[in-house]
Protein backbone atom coordinates (compact mmCIF):
# COMPACT_ATOMS: atom_id res chain seq x y z
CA UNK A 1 0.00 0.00 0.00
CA UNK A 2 1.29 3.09 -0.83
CA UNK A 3 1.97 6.83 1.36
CA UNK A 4 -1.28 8.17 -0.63
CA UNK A 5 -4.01 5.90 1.06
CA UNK A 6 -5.82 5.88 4.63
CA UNK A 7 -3.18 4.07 6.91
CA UNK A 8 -4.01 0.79 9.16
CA UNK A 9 -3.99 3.03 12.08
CA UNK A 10 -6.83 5.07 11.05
CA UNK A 11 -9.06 1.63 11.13
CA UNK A 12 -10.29 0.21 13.96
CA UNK A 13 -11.39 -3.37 13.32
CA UNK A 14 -14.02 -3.76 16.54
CA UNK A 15 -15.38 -0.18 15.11
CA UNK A 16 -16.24 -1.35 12.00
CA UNK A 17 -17.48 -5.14 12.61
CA UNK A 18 -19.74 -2.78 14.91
CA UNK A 19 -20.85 -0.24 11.68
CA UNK A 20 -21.10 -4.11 9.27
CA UNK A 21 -23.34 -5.21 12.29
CA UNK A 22 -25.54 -2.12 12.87
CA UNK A 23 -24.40 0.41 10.37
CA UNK A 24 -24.77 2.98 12.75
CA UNK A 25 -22.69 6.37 12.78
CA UNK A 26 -19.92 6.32 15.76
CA UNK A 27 -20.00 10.09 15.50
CA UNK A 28 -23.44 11.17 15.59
CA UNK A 29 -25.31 11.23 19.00
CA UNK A 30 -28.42 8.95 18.60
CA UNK A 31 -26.21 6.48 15.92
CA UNK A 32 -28.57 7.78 13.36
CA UNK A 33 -28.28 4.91 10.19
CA UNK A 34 -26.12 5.15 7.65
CA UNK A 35 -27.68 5.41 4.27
CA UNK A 36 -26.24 4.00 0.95
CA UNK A 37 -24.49 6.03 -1.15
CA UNK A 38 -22.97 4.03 -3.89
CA UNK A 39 -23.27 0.03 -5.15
CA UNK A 40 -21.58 -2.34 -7.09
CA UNK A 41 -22.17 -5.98 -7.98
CA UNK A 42 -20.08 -8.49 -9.91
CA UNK A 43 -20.25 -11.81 -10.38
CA UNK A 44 -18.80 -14.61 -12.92
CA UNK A 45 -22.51 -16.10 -13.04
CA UNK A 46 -21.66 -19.57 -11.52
CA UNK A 47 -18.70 -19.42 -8.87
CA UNK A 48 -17.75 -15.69 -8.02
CA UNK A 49 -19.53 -13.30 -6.70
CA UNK A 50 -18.42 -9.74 -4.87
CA UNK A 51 -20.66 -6.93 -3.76
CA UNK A 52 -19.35 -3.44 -2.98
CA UNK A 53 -21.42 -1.18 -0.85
CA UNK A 54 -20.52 2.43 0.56
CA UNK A 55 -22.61 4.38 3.28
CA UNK A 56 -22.66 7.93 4.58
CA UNK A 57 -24.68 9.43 7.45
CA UNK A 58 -26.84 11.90 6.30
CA UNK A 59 -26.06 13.85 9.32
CA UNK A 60 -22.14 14.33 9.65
CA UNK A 61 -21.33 12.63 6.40
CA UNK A 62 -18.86 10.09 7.72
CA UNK A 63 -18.74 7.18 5.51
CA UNK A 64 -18.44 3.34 5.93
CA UNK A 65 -17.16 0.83 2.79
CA UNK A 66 -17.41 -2.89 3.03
CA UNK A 67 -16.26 -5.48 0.18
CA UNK A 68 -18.11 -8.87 0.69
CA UNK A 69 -16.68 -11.31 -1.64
CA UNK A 70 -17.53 -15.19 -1.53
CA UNK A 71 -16.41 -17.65 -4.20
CA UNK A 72 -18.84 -20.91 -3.85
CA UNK A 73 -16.42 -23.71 -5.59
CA UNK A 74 -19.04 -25.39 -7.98
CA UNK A 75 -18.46 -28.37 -9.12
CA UNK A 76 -15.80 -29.62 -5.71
CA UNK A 77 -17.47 -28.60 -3.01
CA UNK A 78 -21.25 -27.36 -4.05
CA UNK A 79 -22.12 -27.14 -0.78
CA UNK A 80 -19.72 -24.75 0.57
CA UNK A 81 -18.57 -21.40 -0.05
CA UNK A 82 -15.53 -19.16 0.84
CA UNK A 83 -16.34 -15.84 2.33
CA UNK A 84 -14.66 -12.92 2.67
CA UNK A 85 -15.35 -9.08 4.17
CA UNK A 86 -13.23 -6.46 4.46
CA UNK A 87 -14.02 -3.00 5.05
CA UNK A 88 -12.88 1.02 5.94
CA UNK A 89 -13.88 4.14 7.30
CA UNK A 90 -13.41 7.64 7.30
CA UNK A 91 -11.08 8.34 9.92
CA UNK A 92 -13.25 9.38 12.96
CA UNK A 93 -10.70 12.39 13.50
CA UNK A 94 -8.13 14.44 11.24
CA UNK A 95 -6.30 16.83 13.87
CA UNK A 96 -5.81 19.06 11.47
CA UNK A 97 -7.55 22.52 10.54
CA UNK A 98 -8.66 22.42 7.17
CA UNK A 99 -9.38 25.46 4.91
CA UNK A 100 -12.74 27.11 5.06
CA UNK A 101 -15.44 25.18 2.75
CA UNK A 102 -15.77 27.81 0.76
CA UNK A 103 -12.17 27.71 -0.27
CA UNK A 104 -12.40 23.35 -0.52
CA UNK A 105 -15.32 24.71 -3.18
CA UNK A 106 -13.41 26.81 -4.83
CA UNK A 107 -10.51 24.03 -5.36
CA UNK A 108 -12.44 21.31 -6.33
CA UNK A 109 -14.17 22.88 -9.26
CA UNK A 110 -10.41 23.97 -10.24
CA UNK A 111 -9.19 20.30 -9.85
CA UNK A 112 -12.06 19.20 -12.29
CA UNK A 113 -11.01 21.96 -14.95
CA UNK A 114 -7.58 20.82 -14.27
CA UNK A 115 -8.32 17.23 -15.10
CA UNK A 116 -9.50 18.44 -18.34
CA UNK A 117 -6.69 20.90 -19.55
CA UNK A 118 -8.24 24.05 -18.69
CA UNK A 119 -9.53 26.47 -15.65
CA UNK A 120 -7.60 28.66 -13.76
CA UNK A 121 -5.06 28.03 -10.53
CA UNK A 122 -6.16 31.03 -8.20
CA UNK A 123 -6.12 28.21 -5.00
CA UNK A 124 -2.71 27.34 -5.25
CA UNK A 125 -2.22 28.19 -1.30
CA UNK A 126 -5.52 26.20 -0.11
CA UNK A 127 -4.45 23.15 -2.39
CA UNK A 128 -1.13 23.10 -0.32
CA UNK A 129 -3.26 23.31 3.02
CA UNK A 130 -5.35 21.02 1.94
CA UNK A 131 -2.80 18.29 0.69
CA UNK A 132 -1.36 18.41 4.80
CA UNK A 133 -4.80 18.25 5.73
CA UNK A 134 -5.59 15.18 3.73
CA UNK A 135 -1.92 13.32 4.95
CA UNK A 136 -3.40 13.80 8.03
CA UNK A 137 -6.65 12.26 7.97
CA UNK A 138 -4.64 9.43 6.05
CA UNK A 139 -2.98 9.18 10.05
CA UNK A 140 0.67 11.15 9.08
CA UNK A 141 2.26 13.83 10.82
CA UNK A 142 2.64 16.26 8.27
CA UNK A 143 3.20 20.06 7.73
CA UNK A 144 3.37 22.36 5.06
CA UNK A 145 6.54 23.91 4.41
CA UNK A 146 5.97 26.79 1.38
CA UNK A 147 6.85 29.48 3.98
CA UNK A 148 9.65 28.37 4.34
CA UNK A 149 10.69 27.50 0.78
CA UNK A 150 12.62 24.26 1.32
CA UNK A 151 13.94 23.45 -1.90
CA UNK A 152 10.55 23.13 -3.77
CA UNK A 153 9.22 21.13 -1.35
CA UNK A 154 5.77 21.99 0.01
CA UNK A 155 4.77 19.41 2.71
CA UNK A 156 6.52 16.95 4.50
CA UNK A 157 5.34 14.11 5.57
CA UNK A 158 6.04 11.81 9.09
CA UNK A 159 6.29 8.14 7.86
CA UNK A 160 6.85 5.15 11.02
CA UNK A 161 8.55 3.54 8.85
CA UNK A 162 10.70 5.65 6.15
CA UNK A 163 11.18 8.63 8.29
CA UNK A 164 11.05 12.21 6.56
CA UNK A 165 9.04 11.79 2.96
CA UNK A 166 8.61 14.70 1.07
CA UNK A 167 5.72 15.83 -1.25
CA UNK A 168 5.65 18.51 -3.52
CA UNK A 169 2.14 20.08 -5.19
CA UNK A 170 1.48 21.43 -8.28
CA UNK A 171 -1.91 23.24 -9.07
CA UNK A 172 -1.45 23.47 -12.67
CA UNK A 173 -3.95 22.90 -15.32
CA UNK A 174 -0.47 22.18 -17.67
CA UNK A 175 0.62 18.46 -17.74
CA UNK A 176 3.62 17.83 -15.29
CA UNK A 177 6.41 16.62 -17.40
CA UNK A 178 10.07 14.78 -16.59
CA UNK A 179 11.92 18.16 -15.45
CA UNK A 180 9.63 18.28 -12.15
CA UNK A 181 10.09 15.46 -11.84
CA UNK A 182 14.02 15.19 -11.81
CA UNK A 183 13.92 18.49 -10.07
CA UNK A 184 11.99 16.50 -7.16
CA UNK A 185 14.45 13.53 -7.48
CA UNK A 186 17.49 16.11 -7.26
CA UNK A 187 16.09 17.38 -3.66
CA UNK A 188 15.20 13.52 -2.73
CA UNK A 189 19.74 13.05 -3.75
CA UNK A 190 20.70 16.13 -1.66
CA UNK A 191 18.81 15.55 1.40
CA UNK A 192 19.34 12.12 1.52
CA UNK A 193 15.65 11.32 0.68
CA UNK A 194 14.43 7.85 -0.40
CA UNK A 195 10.55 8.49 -0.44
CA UNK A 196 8.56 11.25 -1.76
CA UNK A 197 5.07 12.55 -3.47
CA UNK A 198 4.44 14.36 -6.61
CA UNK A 199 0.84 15.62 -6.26
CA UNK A 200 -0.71 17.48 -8.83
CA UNK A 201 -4.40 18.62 -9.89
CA UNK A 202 -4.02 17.82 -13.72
CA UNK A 203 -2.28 14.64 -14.76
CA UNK A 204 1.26 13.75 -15.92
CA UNK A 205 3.31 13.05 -19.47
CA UNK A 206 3.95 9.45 -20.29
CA UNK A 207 7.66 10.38 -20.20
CA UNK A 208 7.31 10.82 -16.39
CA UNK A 209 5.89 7.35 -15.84
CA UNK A 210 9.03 6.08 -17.64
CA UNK A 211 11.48 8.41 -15.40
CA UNK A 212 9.48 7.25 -11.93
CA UNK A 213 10.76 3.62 -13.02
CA UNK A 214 14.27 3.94 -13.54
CA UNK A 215 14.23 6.03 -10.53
CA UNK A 216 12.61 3.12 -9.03
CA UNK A 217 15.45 1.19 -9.91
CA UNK A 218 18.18 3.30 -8.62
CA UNK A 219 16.37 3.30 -5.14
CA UNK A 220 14.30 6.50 -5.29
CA UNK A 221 11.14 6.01 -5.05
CA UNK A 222 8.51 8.49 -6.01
CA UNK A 223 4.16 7.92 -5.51
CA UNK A 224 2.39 10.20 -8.52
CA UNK A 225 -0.97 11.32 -7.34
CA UNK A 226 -2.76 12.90 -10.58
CA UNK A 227 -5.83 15.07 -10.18
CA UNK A 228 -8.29 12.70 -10.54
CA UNK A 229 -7.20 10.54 -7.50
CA UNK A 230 -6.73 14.20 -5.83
CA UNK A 231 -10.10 14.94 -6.54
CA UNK A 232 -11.74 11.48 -4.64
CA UNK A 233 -8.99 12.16 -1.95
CA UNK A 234 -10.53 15.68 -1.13
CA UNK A 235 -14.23 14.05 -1.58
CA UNK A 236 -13.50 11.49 1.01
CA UNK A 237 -11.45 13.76 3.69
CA UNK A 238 -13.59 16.89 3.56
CA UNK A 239 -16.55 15.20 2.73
CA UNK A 240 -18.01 17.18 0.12
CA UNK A 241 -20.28 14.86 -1.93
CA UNK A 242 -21.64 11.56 -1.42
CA UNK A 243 -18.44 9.16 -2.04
CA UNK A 244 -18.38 6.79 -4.85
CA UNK A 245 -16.95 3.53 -4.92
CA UNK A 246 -14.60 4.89 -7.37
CA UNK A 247 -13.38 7.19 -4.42
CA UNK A 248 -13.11 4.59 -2.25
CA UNK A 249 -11.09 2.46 -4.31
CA UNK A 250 -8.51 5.22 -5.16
CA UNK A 251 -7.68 6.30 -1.77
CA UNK A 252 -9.42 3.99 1.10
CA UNK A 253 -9.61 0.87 -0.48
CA UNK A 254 -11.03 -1.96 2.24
CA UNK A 255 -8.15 -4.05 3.95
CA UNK A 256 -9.50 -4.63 7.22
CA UNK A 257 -10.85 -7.91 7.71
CA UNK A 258 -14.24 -8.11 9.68
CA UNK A 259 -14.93 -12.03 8.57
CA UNK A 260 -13.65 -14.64 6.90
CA UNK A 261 -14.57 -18.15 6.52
CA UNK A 262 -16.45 -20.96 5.07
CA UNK A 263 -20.88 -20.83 4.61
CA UNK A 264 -23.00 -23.47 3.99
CA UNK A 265 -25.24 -22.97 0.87
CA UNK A 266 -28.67 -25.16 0.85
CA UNK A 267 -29.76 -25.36 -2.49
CA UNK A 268 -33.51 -26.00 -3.03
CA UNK A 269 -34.72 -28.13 -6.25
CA UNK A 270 -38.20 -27.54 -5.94
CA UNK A 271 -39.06 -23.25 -5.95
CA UNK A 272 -40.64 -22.33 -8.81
CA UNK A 273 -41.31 -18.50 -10.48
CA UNK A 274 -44.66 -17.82 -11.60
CA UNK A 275 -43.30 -15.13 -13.61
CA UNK A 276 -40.64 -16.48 -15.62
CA UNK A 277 -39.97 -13.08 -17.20
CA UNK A 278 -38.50 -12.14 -13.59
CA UNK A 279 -35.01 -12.65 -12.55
CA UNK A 280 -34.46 -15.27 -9.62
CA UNK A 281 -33.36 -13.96 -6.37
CA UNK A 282 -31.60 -15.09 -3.58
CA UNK A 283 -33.14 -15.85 -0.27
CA UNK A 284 -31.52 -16.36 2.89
CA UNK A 285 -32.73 -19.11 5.11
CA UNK A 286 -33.92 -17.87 8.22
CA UNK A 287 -32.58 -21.45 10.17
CA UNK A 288 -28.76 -19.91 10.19
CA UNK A 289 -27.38 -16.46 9.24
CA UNK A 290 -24.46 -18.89 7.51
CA UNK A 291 -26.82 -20.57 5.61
CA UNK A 292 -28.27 -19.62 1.86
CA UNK A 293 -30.85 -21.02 0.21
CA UNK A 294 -30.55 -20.74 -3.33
CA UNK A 295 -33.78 -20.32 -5.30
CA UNK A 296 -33.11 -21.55 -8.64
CA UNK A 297 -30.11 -23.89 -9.10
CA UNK A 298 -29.60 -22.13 -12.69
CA UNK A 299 -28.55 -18.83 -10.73
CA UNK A 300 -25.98 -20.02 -7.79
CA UNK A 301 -24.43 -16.45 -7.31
CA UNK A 302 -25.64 -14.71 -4.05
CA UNK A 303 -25.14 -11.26 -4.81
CA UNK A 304 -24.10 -10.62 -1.31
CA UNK A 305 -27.00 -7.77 -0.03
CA UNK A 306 -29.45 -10.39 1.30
CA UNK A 307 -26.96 -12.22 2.61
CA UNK A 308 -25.25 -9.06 4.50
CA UNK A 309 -28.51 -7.93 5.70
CA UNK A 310 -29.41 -11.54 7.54
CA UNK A 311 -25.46 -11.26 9.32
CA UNK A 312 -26.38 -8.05 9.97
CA UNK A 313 -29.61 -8.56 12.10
CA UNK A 314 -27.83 -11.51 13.82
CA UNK A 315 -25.05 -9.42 14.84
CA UNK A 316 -23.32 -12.12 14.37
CA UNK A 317 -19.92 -12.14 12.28
C-alpha cells in the first residue's frame, strides 16, 4: 500500500465489525443509520460473486465501505462457499484545521477543470493546506513547508517507517512533465531522501511514468498522485459529496478484515417462479445467518446484499 491511502492506524477493526453489524454512525449522538451512497455488484454467473457497498450518514457525512466477496467452488465442493469481508472508514478524526469550505469549493471545481486541460489556478495556497490536511486524515504527521521555501518542497510528511518523505504540489492545469520530476528527485539526492510525493491537480506526461521507473530502480522512489485521484482524496477527507466507490477504491480501499470463513449454501430443487420473465433472487434461510438457500439452481451467485442484511440482524460475524 502506498503513502497516498488511509493508513491501518486510522481503522479500527471492533469499530467497523460494529458499523457491518448495525451500520450505525460512531459520530453522531443517537447512531442515526447510515444510508447508501454508492453500489456495485459483480459476479462470474456460476462461482464468483463480490458486492461493494458504501454508506454515509446523512447527518455528519462520515462514511463506511465494506467489500463482501464469496467464491462458492461449484463443481468440488457445491455445498460450501468461501467468504470474505473487508471494510474502511473515514477516519473518525483528522487533527488538522482544514481550509474554510468555501475555499475546498473553490478548489475542487479547479481540480475538475484541471483534469481536463483548462480552468484557472487562483487556490494554489488552499491546495497546499489542503494536501497536509488530507496526509493527516490518512494518520501522518505532516506540515506544510511553502513558507519556508525548502527546496521546492511543500509538505513533509512523518512516515513510522521511512522517516522524513517529502511531497511537492502542483496546481497546474499544464501536464507535469520529466523536469519536475528530476527536479523533485534532485532534492530527494541532496537531502538524503528515499521516499517522496508528486501531487498534482491535472495529470502527468507518459515520459514521467518512464522516469518514476528507472528512478525506481536506482532506489528513489517516487508515488504520482494525478488530479483525478486528488479529486476522490478531497471528496473522502472533507466530505463534500456523497463518495463513490470509485473514491473509495482510489484512496481507502477496504483491507480490514471483519470475517472470513467458510458458509453453507442449501440449495432448493423444488421453488418455482410464476413469472418467468423475472429474474431469480436469492433468499436467505432464516434457520442460520451462515446458511443460503438458493432459489433456482440455474442462478448459484448470491449477490451478497441479502446475505449481508441476515449477518447483519444476527449481529453475528
Amino acid at each position: 500500500m502506498g503513502i497516498w491511502n488511509y493508513q491501518e492506524q486510522t481503522q479500527s477493526i471492533p469499530l467497523l465489525e460494529s458499523i457491518f453489524a448495525t451500520r450505525a454512525c460512531p459520530c453522531c449522538r443517537g447512531s442515526p443509520r447510515l444510508e447508501p451512497a454508492d453500489v456495485s455488484r459483480t459476479s462470474d454467473g456460476r462461482q464468483y460473486s463480490e458486492y461493494i457497498e458504501v454508506l454515509v450518514c446523512s447527518v455528519c457525512g462520515w462514511w463506511f465501505a465494506f467489500q463482501d466477496s464469496w467464491d462458492s467452488s461449484c463443481g468440488s465442493v457445491p455445498d460450501r462457499a468461501l467468504r470474505s469481508v473487508t471494510a474502511s472508514g473515514a477516519a473518525l478524526s483528522s487533527f488538522s484545521d482544514v481550509p474554510d469550505p468555501a475555499q475546498i469549493l473553490a478548489l475542487e471545481r479547479e481540480i475538475r477543470k484541471h483534469i481536463h486541460g483548462h480552468g484557472n489556478s487562483d487556490s494554489w495556497a488552499v491546495l497546499e493546506d489542503t494536501t497536509t490536511a488530507i496526509f493527516k486524515s490518512f494518520g501522518f504527521e505532516a506540515r506544510a513547508t511553502a513558507q519556508s521555501k525548502d527546496g521546492g518542497i511543500d509538505v513533509v510528511v512523518d512516515h513510522p517507517n521511512l522517516g522524513a518523505v517529502y511531497a511537492q504540489v502542483k496546481h497546474t492545469k499544464n501536464k507535469v512533465g520529466v523536469r519536475v520530476l528530476r527536479e523533485l528527485i534532485g532534492t530527494m539526492c541532496i537531502n538524503g531522501n528515499t521516499n517522496s510525493l508528486l501531487v498534482t491537480s491535472s495529470c502527468f506526461t507518459n515520459g514521467v511514468f518512464r522516469e518514476q521507473q528507472l528512478a525506481a530502480q536506482r532506489g528513489f522512489i517516487v508515488e504520482l498522485v494525478d488530479g483525478a485521484r486528488l479529486l476522490s482524496s478531497l471528496r473522502l477527507t472533507h466530505r463534500l459529496t456523497l463518495p463513490t466507490i470509485s473514491d473509495v477504491l482510489s484512496v481507502a480501499r477496504p483491507t480490514a478484515q471483519v470475517f472470513w470463513g467458510n458458509t453453507v449454501i442449501l440449495l432448493s430443487l423444488t421453488h418455482q417462479f410464476t413469472d418467468p420473465a423475472r429474474k431469480p433472487r436469492t433468499r436467505v434461510n432464516s434457520a442460520s445467518p451462515t446458511e443460503i438457500n438458493l432459489s433456482c439452481i440455474s442462478d448459484r451467485v448470491l449477490l451478497g446484499q441479502e446475505f449481508s442484511q441476515r449477518l447483519r440482524a444476527s449481529h453475528r460475524l
